[in-house]
PDB file of N, CA and C in Angstrom:
ATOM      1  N   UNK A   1     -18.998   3.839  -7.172  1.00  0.00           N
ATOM      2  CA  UNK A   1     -18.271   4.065  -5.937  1.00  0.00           C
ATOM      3  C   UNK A   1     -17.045   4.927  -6.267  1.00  0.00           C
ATOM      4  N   UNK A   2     -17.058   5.934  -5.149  1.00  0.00           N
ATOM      5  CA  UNK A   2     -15.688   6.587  -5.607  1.00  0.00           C
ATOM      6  C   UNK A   2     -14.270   6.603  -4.833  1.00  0.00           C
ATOM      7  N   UNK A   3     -13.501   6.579  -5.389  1.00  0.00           N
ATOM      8  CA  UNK A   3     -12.467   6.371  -4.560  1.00  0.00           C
ATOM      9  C   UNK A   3     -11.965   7.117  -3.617  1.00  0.00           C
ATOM     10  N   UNK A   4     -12.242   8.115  -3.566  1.00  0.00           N
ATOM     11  CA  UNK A   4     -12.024   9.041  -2.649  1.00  0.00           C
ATOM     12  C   UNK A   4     -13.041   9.040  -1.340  1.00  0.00           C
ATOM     13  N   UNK A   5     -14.002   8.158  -1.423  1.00  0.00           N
ATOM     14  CA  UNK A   5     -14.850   7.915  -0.218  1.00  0.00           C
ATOM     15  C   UNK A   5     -14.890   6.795   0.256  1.00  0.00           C
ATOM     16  N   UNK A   6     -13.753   5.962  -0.258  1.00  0.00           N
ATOM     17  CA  UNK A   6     -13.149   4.772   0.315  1.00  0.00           C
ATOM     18  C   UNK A   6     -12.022   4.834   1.413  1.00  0.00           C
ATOM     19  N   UNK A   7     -12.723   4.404   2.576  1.00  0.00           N
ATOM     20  CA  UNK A   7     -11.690   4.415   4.518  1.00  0.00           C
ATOM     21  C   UNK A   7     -10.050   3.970   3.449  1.00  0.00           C
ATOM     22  N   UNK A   8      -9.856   2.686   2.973  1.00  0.00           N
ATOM     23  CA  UNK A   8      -9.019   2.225   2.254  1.00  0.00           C
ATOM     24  C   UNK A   8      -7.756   3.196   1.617  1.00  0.00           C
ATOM     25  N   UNK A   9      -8.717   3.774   0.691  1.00  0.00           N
ATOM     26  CA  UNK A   9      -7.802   4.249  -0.420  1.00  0.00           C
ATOM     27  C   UNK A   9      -7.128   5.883   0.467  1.00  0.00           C
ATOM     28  N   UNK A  10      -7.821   6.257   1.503  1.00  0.00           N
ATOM     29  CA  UNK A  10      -7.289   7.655   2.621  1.00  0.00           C
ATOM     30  C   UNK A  10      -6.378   6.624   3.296  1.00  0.00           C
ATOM     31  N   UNK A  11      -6.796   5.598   4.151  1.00  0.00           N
ATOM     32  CA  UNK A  11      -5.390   4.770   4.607  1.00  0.00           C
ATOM     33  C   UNK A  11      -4.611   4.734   3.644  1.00  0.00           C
ATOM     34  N   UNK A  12      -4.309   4.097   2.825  1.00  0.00           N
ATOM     35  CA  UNK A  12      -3.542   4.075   2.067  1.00  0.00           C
ATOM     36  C   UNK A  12      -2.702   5.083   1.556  1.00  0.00           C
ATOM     37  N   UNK A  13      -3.320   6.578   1.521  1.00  0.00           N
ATOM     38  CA  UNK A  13      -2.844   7.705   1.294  1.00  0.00           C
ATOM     39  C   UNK A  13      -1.975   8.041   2.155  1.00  0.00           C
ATOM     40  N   UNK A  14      -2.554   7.922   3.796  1.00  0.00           N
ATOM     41  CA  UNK A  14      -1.426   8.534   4.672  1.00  0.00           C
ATOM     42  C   UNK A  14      -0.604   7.409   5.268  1.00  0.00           C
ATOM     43  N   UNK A  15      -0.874   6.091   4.325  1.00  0.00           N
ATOM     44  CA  UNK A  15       0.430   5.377   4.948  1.00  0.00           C
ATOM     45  C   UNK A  15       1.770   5.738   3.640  1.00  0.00           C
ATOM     46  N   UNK A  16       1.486   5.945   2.437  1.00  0.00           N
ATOM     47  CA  UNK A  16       2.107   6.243   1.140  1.00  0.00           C
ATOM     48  C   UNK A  16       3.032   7.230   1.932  1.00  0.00           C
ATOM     49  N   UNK A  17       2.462   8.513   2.438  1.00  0.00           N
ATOM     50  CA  UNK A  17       3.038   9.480   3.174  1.00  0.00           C
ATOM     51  C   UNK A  17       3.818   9.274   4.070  1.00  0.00           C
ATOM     52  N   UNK A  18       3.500   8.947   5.041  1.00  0.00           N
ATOM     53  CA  UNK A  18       4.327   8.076   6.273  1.00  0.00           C
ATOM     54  C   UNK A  18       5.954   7.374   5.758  1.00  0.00           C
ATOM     55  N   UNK A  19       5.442   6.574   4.312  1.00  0.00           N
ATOM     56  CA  UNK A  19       6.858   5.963   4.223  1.00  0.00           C
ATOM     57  C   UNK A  19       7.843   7.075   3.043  1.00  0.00           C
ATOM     58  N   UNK A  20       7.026   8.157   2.645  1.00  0.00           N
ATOM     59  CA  UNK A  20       8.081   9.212   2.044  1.00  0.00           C
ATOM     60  C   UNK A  20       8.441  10.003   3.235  1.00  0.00           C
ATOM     61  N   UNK A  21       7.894   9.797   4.479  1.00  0.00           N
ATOM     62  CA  UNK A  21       9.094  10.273   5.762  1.00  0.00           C
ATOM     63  C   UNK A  21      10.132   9.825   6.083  1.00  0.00           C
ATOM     64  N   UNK A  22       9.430   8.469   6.344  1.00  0.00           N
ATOM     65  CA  UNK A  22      10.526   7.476   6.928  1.00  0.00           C
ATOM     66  C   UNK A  22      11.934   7.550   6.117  1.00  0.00           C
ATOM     67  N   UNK A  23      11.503   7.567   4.844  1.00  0.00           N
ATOM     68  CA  UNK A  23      12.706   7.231   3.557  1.00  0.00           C
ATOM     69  C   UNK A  23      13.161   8.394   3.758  1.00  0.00           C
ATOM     70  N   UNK A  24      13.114   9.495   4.319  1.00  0.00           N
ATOM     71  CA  UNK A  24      14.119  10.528   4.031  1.00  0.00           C
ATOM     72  C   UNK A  24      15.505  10.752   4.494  1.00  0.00           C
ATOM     73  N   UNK A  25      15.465   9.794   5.849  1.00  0.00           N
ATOM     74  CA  UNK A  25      17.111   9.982   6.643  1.00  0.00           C
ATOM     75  C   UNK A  25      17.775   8.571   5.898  1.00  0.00           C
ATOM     76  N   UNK A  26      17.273   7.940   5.391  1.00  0.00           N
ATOM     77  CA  UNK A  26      17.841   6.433   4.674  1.00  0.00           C
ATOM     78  C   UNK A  26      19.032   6.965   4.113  1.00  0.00           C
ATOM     79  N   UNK A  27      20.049   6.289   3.628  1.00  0.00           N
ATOM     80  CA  UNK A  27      21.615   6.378   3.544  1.00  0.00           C
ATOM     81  C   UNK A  27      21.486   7.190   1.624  1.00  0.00           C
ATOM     82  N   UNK A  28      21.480   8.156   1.188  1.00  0.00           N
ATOM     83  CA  UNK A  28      21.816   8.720   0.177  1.00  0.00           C
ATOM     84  C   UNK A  28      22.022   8.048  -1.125  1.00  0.00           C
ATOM     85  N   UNK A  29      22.741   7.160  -0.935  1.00  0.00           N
ATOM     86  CA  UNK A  29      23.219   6.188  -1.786  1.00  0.00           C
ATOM     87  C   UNK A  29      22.212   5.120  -2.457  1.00  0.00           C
ATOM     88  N   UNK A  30      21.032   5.048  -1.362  1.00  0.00           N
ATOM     89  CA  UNK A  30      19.579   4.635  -1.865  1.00  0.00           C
ATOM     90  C   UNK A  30      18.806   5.570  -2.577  1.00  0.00           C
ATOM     91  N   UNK A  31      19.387   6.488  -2.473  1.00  0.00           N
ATOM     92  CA  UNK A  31      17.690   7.101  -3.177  1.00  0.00           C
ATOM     93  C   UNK A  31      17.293   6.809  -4.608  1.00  0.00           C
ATOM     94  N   UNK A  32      17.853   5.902  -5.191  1.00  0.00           N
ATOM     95  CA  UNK A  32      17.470   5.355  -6.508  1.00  0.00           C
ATOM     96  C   UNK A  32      17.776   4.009  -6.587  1.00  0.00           C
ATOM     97  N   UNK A  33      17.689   3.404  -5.286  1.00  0.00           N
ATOM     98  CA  UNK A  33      17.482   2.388  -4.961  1.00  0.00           C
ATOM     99  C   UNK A  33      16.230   1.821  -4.175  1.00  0.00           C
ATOM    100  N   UNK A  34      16.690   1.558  -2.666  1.00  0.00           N
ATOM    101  CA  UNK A  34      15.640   1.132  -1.850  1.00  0.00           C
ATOM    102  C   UNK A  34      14.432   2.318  -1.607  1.00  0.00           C
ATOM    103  N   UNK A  35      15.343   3.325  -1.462  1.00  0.00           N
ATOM    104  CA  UNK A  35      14.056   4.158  -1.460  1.00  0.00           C
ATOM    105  C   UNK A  35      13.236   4.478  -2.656  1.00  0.00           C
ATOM    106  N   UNK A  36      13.543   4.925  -3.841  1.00  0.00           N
ATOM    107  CA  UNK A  36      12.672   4.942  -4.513  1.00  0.00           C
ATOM    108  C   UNK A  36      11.528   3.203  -4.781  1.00  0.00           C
ATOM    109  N   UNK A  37      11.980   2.413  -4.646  1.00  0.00           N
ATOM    110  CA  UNK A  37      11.022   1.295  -5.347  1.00  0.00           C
ATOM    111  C   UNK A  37      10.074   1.257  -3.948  1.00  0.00           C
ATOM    112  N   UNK A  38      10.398   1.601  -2.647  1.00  0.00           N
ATOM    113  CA  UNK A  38       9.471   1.211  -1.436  1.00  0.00           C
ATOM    114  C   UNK A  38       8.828   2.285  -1.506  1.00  0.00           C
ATOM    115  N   UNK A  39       8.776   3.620  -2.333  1.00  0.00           N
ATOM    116  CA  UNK A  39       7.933   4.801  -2.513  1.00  0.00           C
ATOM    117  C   UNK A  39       7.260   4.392  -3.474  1.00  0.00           C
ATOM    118  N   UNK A  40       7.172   4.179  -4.446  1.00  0.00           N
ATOM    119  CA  UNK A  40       7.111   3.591  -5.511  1.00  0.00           C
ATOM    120  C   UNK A  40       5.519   2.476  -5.140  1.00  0.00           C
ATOM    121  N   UNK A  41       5.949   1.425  -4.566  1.00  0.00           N
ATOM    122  CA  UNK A  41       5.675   0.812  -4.209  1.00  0.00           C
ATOM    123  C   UNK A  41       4.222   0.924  -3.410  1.00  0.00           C
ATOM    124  N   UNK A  42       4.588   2.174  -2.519  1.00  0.00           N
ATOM    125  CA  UNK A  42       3.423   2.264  -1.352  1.00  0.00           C
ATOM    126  C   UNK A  42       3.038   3.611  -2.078  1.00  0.00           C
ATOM    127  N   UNK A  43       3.078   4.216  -3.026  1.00  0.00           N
ATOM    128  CA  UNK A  43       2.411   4.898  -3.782  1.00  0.00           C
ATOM    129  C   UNK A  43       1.321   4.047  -4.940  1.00  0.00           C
ATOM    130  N   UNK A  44       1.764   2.989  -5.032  1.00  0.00           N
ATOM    131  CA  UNK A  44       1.133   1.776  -5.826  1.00  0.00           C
ATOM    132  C   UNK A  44      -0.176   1.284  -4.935  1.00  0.00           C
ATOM    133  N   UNK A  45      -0.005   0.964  -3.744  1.00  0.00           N
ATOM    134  CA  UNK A  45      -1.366   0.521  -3.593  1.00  0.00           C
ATOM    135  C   UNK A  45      -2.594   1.785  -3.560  1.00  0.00           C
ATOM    136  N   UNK A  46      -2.339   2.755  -3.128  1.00  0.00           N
ATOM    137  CA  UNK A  46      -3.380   3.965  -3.189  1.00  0.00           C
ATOM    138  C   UNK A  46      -3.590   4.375  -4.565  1.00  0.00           C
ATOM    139  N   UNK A  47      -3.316   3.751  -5.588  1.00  0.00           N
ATOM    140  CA  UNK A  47      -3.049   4.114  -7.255  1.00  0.00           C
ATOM    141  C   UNK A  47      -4.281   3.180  -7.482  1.00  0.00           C
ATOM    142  N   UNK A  48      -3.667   1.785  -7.401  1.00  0.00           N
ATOM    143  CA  UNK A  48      -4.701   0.813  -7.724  1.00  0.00           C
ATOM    144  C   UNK A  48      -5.947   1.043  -7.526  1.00  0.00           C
ATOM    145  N   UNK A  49      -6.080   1.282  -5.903  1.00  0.00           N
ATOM    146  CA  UNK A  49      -7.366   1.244  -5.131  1.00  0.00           C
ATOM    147  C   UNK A  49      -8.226   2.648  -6.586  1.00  0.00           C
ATOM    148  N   UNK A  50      -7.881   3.409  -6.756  1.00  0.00           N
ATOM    149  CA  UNK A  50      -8.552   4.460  -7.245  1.00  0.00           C
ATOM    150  C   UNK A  50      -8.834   3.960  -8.868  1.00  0.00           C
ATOM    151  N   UNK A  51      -7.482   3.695  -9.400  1.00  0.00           N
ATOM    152  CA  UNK A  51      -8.017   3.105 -10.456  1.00  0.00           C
ATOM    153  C   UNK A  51      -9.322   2.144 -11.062  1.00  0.00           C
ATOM    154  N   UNK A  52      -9.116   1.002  -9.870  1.00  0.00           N
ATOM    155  CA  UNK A  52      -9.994  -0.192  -9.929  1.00  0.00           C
ATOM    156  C   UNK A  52     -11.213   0.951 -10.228  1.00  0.00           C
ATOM    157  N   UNK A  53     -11.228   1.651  -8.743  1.00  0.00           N
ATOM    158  CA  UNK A  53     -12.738   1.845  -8.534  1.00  0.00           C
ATOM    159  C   UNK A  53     -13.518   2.898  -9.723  1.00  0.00           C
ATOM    160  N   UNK A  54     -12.450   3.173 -10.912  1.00  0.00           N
ATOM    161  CA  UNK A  54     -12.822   4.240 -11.875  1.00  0.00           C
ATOM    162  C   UNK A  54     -12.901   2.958 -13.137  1.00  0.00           C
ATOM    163  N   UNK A  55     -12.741   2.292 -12.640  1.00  0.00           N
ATOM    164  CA  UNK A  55     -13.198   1.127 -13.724  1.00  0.00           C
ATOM    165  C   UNK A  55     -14.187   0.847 -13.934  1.00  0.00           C
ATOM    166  N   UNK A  56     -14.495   0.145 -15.098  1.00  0.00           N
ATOM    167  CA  UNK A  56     -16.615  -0.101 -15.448  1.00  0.00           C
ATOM    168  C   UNK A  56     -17.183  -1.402 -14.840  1.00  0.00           C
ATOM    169  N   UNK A  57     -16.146  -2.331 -14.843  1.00  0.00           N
ATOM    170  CA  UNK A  57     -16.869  -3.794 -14.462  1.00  0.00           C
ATOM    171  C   UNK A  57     -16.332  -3.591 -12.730  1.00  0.00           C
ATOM    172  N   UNK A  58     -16.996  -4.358 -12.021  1.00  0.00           N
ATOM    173  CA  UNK A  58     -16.528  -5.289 -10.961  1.00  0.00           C
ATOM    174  C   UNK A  58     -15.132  -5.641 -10.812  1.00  0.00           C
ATOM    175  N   UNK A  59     -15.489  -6.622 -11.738  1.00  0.00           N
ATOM    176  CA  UNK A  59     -14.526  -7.605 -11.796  1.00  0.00           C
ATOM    177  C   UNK A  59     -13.074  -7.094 -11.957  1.00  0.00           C
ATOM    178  N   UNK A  60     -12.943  -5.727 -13.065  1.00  0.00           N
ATOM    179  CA  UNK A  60     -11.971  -5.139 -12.992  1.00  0.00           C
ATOM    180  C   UNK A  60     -11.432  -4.789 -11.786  1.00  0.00           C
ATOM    181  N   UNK A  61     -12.554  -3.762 -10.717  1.00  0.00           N
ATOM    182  CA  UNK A  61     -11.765  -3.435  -9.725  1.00  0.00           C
ATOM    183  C   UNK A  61     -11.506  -4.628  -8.703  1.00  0.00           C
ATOM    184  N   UNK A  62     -11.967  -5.557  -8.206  1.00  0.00           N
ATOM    185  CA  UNK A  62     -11.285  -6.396  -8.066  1.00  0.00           C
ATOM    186  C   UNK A  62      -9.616  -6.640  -8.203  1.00  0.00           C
ATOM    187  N   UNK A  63      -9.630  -6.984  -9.580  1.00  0.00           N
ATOM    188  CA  UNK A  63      -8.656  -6.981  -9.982  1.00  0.00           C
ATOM    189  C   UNK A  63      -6.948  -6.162  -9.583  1.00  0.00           C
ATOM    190  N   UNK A  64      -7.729  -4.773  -9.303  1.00  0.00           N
ATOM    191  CA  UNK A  64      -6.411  -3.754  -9.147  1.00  0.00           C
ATOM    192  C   UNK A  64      -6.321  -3.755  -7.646  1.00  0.00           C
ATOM    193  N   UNK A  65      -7.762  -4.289  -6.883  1.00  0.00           N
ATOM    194  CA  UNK A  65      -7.547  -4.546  -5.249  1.00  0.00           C
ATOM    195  C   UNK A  65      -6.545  -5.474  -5.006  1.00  0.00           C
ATOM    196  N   UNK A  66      -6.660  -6.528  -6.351  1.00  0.00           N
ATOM    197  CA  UNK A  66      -5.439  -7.355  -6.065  1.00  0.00           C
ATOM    198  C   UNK A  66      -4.033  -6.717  -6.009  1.00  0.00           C
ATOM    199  N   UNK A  67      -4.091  -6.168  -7.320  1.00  0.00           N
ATOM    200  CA  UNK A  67      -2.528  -5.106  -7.700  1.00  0.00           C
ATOM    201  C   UNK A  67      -2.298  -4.530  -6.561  1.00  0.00           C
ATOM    202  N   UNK A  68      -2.943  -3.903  -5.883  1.00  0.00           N
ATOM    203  CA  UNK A  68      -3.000  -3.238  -4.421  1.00  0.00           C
ATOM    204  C   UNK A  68      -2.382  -3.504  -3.230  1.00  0.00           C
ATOM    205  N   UNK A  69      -2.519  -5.122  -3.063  1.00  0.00           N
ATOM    206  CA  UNK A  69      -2.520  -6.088  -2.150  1.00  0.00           C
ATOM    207  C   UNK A  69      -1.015  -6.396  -2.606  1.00  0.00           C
ATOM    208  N   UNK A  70      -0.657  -6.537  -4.072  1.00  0.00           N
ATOM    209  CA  UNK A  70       0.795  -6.944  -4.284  1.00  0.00           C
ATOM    210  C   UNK A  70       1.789  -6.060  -4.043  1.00  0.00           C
ATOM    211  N   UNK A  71       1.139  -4.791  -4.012  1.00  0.00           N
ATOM    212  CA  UNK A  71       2.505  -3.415  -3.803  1.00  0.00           C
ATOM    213  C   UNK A  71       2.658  -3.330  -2.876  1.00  0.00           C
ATOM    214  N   UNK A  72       1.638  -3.458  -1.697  1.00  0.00           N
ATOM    215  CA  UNK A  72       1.744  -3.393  -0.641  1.00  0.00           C
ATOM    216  C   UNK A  72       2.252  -4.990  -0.192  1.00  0.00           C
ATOM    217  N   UNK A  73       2.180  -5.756  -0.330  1.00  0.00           N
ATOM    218  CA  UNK A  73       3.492  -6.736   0.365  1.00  0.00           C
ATOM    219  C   UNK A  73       4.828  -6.327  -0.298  1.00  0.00           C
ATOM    220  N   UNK A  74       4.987  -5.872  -1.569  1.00  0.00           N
ATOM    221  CA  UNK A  74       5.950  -5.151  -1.768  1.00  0.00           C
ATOM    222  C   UNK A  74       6.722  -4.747  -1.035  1.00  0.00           C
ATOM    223  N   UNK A  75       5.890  -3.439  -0.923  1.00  0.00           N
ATOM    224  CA  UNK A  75       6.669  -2.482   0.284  1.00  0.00           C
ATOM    225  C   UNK A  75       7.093  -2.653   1.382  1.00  0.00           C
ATOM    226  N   UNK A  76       5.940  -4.078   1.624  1.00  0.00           N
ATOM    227  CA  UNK A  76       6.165  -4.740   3.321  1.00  0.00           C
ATOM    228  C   UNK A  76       7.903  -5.295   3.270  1.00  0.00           C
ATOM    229  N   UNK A  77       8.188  -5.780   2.403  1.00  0.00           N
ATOM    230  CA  UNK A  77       9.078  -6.536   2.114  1.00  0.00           C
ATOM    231  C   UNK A  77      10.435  -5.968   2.036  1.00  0.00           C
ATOM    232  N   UNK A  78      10.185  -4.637   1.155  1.00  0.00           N
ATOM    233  CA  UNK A  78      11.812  -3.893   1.372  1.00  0.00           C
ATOM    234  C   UNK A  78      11.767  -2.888   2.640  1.00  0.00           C
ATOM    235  N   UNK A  79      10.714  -2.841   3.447  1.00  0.00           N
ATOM    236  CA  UNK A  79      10.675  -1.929   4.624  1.00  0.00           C
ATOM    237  C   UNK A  79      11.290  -3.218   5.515  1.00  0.00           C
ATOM    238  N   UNK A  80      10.573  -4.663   5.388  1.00  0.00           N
ATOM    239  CA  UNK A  80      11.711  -5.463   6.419  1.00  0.00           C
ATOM    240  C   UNK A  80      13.048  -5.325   6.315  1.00  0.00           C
ATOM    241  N   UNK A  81      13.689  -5.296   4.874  1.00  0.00           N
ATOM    242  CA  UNK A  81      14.881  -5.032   4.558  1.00  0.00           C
ATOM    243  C   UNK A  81      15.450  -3.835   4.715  1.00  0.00           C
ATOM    244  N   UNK A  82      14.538  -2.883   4.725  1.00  0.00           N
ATOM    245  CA  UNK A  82      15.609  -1.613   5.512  1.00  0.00           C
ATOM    246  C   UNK A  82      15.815  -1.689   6.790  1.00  0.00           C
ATOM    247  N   UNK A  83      14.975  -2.410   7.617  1.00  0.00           N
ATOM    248  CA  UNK A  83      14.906  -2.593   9.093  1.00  0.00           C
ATOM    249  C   UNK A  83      16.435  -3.679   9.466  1.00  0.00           C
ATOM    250  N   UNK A  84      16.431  -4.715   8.347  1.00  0.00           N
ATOM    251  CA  UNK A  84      17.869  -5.427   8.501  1.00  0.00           C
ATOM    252  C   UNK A  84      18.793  -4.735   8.384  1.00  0.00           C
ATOM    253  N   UNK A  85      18.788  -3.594   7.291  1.00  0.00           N
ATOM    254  CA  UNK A  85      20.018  -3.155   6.842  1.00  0.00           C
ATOM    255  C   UNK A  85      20.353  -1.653   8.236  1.00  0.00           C
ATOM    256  N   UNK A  86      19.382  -1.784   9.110  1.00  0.00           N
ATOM    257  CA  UNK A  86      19.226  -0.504   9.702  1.00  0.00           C
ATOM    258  C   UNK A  86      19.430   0.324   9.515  1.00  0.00           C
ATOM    259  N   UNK A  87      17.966   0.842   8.154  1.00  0.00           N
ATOM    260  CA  UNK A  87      17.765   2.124   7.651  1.00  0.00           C
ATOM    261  C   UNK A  87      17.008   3.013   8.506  1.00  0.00           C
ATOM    262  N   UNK A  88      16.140   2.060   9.520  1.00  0.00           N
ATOM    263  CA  UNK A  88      14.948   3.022   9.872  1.00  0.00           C
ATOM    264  C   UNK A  88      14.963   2.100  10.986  1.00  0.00           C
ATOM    265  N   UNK A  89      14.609   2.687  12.281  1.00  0.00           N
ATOM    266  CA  UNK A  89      14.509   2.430  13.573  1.00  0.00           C
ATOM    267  C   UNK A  89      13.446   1.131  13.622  1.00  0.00           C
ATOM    268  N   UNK A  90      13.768   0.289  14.719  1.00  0.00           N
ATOM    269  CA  UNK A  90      12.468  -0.791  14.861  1.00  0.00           C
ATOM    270  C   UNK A  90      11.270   0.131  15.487  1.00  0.00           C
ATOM    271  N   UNK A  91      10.456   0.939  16.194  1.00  0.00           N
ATOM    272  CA  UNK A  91       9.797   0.857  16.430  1.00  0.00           C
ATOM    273  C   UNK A  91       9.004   1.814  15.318  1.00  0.00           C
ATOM    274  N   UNK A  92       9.386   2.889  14.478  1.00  0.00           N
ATOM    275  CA  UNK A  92       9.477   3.121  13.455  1.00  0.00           C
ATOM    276  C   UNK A  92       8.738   2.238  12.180  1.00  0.00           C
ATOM    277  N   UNK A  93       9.618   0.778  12.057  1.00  0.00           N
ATOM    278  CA  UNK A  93       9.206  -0.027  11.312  1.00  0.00           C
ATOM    279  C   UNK A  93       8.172  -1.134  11.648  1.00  0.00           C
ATOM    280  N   UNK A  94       8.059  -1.381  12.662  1.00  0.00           N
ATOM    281  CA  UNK A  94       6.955  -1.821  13.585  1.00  0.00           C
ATOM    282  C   UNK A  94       5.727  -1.021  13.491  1.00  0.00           C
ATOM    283  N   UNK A  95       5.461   0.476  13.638  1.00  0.00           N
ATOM    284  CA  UNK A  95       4.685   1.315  13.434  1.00  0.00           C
ATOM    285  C   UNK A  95       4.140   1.213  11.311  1.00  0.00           C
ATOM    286  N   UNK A  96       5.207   1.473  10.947  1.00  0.00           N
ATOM    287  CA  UNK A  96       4.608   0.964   9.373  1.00  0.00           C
ATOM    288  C   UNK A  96       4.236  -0.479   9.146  1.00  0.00           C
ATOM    289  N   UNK A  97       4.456  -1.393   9.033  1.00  0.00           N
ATOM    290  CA  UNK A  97       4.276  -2.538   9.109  1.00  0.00           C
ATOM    291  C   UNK A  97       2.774  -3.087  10.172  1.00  0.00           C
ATOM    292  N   UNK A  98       2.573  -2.325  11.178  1.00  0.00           N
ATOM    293  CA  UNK A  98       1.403  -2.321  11.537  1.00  0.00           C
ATOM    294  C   UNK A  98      -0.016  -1.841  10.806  1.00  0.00           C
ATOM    295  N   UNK A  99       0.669  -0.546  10.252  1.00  0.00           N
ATOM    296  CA  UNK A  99      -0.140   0.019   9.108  1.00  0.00           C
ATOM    297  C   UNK A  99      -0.584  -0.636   7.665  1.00  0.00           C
ATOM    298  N   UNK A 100       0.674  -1.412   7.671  1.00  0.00           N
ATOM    299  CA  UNK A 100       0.430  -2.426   6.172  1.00  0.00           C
ATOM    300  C   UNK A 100      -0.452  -3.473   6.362  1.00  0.00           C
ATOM    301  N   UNK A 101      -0.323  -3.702   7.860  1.00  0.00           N
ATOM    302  CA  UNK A 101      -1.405  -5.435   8.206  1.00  0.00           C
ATOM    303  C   UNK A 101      -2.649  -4.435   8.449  1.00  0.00           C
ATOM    304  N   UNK A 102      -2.724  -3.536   8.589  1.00  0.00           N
ATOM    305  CA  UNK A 102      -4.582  -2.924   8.695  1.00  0.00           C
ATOM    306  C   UNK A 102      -4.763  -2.593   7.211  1.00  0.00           C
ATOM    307  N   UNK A 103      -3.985  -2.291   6.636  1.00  0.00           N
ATOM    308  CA  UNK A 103      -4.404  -1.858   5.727  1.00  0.00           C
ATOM    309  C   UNK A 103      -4.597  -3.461   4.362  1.00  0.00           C
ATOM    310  N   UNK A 104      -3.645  -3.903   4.508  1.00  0.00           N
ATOM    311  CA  UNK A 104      -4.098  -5.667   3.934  1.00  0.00           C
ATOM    312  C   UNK A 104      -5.552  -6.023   4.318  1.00  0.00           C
ATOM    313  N   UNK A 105      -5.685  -5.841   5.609  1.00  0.00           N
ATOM    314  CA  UNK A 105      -7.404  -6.435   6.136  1.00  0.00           C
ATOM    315  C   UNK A 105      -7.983  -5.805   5.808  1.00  0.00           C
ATOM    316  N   UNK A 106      -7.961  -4.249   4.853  1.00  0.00           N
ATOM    317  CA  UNK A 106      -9.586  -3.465   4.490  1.00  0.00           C
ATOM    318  C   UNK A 106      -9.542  -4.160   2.998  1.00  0.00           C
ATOM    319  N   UNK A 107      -7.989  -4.018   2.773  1.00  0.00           N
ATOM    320  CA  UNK A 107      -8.143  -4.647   1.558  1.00  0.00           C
ATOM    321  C   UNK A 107      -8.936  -5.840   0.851  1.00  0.00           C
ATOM    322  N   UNK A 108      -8.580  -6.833   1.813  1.00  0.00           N
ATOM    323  CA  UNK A 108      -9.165  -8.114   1.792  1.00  0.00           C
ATOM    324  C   UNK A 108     -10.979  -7.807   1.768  1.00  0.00           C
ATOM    325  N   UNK A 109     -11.334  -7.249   3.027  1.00  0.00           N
ATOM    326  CA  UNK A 109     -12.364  -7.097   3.024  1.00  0.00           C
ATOM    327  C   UNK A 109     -13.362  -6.419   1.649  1.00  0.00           C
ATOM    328  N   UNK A 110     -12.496  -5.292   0.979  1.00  0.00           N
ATOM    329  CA  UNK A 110     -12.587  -4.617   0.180  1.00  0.00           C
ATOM    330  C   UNK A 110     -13.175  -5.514  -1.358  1.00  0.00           C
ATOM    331  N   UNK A 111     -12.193  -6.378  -1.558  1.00  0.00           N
ATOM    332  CA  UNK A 111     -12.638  -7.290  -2.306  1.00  0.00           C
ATOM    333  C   UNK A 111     -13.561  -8.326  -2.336  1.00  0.00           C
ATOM    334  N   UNK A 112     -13.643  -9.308  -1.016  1.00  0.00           N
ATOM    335  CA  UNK A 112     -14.521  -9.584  -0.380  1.00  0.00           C
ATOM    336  C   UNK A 112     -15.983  -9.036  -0.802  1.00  0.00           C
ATOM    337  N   UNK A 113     -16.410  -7.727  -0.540  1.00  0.00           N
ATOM    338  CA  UNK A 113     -17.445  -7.099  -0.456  1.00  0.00           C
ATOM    339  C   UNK A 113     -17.553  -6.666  -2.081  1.00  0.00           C
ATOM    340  N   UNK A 114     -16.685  -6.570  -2.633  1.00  0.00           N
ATOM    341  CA  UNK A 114     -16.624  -6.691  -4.181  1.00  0.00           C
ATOM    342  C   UNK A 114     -17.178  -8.033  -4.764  1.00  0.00           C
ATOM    343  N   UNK A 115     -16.739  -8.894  -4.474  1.00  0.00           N
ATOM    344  CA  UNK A 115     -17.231 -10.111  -4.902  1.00  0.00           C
ATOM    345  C   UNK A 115     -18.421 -10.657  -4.910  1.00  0.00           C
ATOM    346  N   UNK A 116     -19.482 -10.053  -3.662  1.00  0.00           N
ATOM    347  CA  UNK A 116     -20.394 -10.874  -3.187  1.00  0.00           C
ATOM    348  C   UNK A 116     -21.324  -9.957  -4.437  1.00  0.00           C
ATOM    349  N   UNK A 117     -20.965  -8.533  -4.169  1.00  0.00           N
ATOM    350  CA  UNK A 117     -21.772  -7.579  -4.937  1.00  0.00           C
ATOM    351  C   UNK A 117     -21.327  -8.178  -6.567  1.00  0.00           C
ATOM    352  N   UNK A 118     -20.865  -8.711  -6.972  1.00  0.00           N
ATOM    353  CA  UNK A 118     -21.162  -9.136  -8.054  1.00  0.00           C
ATOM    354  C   UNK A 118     -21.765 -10.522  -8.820  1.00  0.00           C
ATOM    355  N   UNK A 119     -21.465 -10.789  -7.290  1.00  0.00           N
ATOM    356  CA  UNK A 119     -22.334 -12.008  -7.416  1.00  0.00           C
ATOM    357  C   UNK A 119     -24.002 -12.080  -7.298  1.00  0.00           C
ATOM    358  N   UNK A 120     -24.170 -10.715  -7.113  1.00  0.00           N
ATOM    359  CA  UNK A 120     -24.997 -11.004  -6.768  1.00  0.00           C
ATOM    360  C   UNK A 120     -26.627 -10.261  -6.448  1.00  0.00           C
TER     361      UNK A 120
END
């Protein structure tokens, strides 16, 4: 399977994108802060996804679907916190954060459908 013909790992691409927009009007004083680790971050799950799937076992990619799943609550997590610190507009962050819960559910599924196939 390749990663590049995974719905997933293209979501993932243009949500990665999306939040190197968002991060650009953020307060200066972040950019080697909040912004870099939430780029960072949501550059991490579209990393994984490709990695896993250039892996030899299953079980491996699995594995980096998990890593995947962790960057991306990651990111979920300091994008709530820029939304407290009002870095980035609510509907803005509402709009990403919508993107992170679709993109968690291919994930899930992703593995899911990993699992059975090795089971099986």
């Amino acid at each position: 399977m390749h990663y590049r013909n995974l719905q997933v790992w293209s979501r993932s691409l243009d949500w990665a994108e999306a939040i190197y927009e968002a991060t650009v009007h953020w307060p200066r004083d972040e950019r080697f802060g909040l912004i870099s680790q939430v780029r960072r971050a949501a550059v991490s799950v579209a990393s994984n996804i490709a990695e896993g799937a250039a892996r030899r076992t299953t079980g491996e990619f699995i594995q980096f679907v998990g890593v995947a799943r962790g960057s991306l609550a990651e990111a979920e997590t300091q994008l709530i916190l820029a939304l407290r610190l009002n870095y980035i507009p609510e509907p803005d962050a509402r709009a990403l954060l919508g993107g992170s819960d679709e993109i968690s559910k291919m994930l899930a599924a992703l593995a899911a459908s990993l699992a059975r196939r090795r089971e099986g």
